[in-house]
N, C-alpha and C. Protein backbone atom coordinates (compact mmCIF):
# COMPACT_ATOMS: atom_id res chain seq x y z
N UNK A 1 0.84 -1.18 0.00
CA UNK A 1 0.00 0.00 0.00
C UNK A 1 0.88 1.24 0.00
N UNK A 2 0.36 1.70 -1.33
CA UNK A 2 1.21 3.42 -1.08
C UNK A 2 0.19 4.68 -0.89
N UNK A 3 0.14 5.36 -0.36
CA UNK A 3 -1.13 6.55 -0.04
C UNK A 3 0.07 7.45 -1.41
N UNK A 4 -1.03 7.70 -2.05
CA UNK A 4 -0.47 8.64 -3.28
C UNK A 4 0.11 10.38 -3.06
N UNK A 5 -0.49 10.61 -1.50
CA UNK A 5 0.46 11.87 -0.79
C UNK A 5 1.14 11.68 -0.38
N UNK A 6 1.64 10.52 0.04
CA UNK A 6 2.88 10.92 1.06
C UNK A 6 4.10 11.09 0.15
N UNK A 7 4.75 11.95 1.68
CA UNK A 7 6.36 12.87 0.22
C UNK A 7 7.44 11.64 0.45
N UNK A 8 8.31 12.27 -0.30
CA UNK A 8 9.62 10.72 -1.16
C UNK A 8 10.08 11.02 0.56
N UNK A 9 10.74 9.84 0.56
CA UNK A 9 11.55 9.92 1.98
C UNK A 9 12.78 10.51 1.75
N UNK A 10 13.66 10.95 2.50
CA UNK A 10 14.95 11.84 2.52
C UNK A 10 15.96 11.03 3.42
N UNK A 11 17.04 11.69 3.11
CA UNK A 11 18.33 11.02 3.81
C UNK A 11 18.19 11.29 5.42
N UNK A 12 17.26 12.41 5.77
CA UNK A 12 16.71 12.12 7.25
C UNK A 12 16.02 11.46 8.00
N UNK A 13 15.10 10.52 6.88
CA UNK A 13 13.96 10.13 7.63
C UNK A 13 14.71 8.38 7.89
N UNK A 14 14.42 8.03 9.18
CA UNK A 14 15.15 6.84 9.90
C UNK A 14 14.09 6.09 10.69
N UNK A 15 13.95 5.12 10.77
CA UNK A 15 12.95 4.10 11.78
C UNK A 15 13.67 3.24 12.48
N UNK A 16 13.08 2.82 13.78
CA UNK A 16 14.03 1.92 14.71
C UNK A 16 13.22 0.99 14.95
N UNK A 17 13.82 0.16 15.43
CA UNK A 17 13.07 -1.36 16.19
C UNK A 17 14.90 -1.40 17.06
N UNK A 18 14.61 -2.19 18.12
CA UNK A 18 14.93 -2.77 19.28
C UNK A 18 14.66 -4.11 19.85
N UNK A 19 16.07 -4.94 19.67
CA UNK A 19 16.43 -5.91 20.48
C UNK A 19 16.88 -6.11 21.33
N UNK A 20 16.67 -6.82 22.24
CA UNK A 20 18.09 -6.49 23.68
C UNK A 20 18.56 -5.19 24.02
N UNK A 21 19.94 -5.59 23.43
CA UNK A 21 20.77 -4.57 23.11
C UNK A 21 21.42 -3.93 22.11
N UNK A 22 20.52 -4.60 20.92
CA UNK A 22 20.84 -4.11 19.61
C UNK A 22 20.01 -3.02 19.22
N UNK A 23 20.13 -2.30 18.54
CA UNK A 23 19.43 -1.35 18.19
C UNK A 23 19.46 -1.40 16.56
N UNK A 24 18.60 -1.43 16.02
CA UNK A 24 18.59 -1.22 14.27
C UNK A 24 17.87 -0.11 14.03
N UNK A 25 18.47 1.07 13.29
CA UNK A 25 18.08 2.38 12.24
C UNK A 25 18.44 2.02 10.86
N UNK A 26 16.71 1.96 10.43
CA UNK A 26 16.46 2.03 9.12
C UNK A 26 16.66 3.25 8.43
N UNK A 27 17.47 3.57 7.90
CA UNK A 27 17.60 4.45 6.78
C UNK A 27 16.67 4.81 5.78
N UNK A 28 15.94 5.70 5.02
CA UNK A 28 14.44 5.30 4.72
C UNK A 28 15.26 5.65 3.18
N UNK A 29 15.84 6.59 2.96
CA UNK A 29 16.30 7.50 1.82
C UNK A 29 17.86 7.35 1.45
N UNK A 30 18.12 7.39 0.01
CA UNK A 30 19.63 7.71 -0.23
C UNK A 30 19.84 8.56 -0.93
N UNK A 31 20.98 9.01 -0.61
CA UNK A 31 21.28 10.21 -1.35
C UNK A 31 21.08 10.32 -3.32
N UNK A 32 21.03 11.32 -3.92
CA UNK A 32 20.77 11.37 -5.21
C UNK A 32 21.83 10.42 -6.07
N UNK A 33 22.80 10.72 -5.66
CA UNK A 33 23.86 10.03 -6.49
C UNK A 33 24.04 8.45 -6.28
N UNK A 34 23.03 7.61 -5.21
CA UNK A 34 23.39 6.37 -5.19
C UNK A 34 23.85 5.67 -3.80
N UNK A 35 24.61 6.90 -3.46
CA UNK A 35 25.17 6.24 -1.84
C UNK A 35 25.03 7.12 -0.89
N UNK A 36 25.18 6.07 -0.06
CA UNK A 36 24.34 6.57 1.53
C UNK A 36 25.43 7.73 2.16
N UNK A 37 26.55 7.77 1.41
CA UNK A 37 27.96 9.07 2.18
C UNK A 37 27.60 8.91 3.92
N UNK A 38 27.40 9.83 4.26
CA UNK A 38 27.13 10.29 6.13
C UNK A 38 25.60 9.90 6.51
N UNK A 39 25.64 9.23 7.38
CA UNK A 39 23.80 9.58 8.31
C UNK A 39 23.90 10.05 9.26
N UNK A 40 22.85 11.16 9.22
CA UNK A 40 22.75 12.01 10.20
C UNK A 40 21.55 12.08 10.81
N UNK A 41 21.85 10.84 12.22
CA UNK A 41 20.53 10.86 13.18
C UNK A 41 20.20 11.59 14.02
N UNK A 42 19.30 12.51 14.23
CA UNK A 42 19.20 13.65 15.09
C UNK A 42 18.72 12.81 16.36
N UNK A 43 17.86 12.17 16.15
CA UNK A 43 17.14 11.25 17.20
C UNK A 43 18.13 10.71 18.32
N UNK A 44 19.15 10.34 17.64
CA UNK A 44 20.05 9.87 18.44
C UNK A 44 21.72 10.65 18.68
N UNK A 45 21.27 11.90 19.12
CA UNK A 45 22.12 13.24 19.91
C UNK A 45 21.91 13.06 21.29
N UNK A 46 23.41 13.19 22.12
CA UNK A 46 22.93 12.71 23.36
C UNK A 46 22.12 13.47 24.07
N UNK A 47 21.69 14.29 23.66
CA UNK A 47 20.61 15.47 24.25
C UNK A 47 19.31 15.36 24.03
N UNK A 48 19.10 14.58 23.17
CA UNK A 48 17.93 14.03 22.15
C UNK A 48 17.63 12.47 23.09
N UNK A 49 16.14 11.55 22.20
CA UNK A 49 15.46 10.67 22.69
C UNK A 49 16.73 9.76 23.15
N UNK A 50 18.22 9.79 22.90
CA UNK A 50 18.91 8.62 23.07
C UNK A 50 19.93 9.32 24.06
N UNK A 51 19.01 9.84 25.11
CA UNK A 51 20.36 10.84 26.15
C UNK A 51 20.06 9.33 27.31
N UNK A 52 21.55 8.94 27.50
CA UNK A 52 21.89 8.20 28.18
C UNK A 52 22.52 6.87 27.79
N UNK A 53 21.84 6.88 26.60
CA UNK A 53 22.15 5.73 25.63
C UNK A 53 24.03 5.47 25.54
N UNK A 54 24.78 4.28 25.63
CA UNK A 54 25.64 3.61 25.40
C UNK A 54 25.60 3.29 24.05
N UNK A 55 26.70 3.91 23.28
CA UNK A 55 26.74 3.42 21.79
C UNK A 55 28.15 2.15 21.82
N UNK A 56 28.27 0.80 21.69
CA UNK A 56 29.64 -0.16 22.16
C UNK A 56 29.84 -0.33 20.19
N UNK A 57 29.36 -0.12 19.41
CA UNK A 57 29.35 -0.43 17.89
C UNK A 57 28.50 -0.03 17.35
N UNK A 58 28.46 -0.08 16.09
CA UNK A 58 27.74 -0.02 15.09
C UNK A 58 27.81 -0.90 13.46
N UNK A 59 27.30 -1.07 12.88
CA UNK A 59 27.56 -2.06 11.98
C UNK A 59 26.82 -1.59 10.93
N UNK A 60 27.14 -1.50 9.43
CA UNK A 60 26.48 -1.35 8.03
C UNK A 60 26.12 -2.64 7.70
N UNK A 61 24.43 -3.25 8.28
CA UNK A 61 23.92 -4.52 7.77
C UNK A 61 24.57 -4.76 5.85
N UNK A 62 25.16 -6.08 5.61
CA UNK A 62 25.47 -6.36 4.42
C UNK A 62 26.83 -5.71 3.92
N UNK A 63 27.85 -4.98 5.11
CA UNK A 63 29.17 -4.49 4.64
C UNK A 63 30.01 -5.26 5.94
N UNK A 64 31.45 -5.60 5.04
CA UNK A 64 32.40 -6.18 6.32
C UNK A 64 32.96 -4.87 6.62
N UNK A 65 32.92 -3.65 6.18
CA UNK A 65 33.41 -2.23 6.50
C UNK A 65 32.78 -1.83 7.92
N UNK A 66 33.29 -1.25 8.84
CA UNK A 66 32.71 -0.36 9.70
C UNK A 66 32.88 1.17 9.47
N UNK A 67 31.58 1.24 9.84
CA UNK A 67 31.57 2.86 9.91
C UNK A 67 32.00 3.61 11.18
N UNK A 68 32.15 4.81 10.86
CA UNK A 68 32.74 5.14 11.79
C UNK A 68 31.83 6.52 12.15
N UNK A 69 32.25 6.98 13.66
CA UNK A 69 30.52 7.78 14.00
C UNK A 69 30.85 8.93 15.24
N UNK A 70 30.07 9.82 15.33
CA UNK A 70 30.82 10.97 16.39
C UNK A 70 29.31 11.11 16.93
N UNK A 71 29.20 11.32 18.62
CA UNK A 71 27.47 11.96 18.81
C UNK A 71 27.96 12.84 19.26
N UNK A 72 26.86 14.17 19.13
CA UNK A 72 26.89 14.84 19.62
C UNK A 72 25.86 15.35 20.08
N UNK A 73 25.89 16.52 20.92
CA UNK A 73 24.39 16.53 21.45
C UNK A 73 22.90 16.46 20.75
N UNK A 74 23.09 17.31 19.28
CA UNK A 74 22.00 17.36 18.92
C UNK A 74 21.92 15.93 17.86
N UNK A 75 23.16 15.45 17.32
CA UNK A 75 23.07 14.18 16.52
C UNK A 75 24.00 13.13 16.71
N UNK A 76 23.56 11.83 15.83
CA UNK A 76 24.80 11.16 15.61
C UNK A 76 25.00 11.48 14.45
N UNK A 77 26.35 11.35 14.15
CA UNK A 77 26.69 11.30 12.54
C UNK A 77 27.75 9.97 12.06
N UNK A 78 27.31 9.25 11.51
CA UNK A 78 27.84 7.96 10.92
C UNK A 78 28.43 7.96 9.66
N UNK A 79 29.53 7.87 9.44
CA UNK A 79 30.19 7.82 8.41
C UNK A 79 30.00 6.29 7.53
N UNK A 80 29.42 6.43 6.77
CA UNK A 80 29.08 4.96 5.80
C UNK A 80 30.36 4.52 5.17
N UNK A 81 30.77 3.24 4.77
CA UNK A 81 31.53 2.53 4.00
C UNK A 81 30.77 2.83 2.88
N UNK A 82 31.60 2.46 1.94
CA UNK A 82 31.16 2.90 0.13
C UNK A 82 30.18 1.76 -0.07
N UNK A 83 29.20 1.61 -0.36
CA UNK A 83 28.02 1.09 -1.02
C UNK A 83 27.22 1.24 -1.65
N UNK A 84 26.23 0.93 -2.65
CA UNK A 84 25.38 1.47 -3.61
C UNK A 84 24.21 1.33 -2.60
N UNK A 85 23.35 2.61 -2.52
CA UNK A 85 22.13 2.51 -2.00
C UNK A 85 20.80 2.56 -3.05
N UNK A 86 20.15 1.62 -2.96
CA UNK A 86 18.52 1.97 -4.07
C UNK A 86 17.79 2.51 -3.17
N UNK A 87 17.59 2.07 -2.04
CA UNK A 87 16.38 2.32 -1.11
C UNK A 87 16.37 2.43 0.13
N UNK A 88 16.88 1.61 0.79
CA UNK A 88 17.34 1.98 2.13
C UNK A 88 18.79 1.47 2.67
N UNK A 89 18.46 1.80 4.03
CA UNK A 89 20.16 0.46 4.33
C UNK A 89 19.57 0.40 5.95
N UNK A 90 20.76 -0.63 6.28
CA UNK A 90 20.04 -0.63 8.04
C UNK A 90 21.48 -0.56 8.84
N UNK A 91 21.73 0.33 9.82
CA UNK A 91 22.25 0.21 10.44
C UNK A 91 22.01 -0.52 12.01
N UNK A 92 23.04 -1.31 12.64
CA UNK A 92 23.16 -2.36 13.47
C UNK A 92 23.80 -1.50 14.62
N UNK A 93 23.46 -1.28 15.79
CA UNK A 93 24.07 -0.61 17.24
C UNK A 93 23.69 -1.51 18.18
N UNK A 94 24.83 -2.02 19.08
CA UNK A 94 25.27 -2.60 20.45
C UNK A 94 25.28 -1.24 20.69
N UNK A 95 24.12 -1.57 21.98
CA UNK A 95 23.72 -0.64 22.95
C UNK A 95 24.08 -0.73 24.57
N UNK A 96 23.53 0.03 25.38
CA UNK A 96 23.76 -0.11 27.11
C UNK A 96 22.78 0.88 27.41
């Protein structure tokens, strides 16, 4: 089902689900050119819904690359390994 208003998703828009201590952010959007470059989760700034949150990893589901990632208060920002994006991607976080 697609509702014929809703707008294209963007390199901001992200969804989570929660395991344990895993945490998965869906990526909804990729950039124009193909790849995912930086994600920039506001949601998860330690000042933001993930203040307190333990980040121990992160993982690019489907890359042996790790990314690499800085939070700061108002975001995280994740540096992606080179990959072709069509549609989304999922990122993988060991949490506390």
């Amino acid at each position: 089902f697609h509702d014929q208003d809703t707008k294209a998703y963007t390199t901001e828009d992200f969804r989570f689900t929660l395991k344990g201590n895993t945490l998965y952010a869906i990526g909804m959007g990729c950039s124009a050119d193909g790849s995912a470059g930086t994600a920039t989760i506001h949601a998860m700034g330690s000042d933001k819904e993930a203040k307190g949150v333990k980040i121990d990893s992160i993982e690019l589901i489907g890359s042996t690359e790790k990314p690499t990632y800085q939070q700061s208060p108002d975001a995280l920002t994740v540096k992606l390994p080179a990959f072709q994006c069509k549609y989304a991607y999922v990122l993988k976080f060991a949490v506390k």
